[in-house]
C-alpha atoms as a PDB file:
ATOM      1  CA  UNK A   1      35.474  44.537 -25.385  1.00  0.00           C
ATOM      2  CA  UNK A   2      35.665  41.982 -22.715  1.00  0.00           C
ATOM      3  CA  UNK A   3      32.762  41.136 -20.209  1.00  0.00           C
ATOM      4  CA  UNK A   4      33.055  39.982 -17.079  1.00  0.00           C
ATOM      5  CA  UNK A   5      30.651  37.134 -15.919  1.00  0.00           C
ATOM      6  CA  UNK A   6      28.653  39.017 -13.724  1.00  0.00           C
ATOM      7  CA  UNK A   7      28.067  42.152 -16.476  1.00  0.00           C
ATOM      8  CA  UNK A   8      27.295  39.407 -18.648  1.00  0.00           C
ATOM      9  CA  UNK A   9      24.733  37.708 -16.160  1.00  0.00           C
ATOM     10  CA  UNK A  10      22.892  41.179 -15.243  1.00  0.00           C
ATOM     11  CA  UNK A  11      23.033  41.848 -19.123  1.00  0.00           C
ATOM     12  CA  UNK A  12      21.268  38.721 -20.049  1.00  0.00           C
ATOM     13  CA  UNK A  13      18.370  39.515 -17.064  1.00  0.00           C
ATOM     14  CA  UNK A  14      18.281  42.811 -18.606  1.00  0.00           C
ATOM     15  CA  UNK A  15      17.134  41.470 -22.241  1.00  0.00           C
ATOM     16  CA  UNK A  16      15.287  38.745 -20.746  1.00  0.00           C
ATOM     17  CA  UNK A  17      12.993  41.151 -19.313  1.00  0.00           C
ATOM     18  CA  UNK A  18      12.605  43.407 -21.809  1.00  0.00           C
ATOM     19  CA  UNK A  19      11.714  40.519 -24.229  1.00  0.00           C
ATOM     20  CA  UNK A  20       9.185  39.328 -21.995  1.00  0.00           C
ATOM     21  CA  UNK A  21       8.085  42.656 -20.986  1.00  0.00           C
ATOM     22  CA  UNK A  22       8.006  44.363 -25.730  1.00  0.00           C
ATOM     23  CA  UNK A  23       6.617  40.561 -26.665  1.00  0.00           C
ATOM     24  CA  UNK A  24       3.449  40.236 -25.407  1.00  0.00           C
ATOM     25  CA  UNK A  25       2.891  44.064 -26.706  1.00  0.00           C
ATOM     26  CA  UNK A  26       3.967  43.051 -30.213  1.00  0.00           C
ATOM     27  CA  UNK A  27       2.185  40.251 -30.758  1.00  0.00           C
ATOM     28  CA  UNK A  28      -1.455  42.405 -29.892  1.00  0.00           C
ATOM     29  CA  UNK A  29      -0.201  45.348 -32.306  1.00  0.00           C
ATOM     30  CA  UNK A  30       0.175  42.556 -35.118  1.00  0.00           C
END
C-alpha cells in the first residue's frame, strides 16, 4: 500500500490527536 504525502500528513494529525486526546484519560484510570 502506498501513501501519498498528504494521506500520510492528515494520518499523522489524526493519531496525534487521538494520543493527546486517550492519554491524559489513561493515565487517571491507572
Amino acid at each position: 500500500m502506498i501513501f501519498s504525502c498528504h494521506e500520510l500528513l492528515e494520518f499523522a494529525l489524526i493519531f496525534i490527536l487521538l494520543v493527546c486526546v486517550f492519554l491524559p484519560l489513561i493515565t487517571q484510570i491507572k
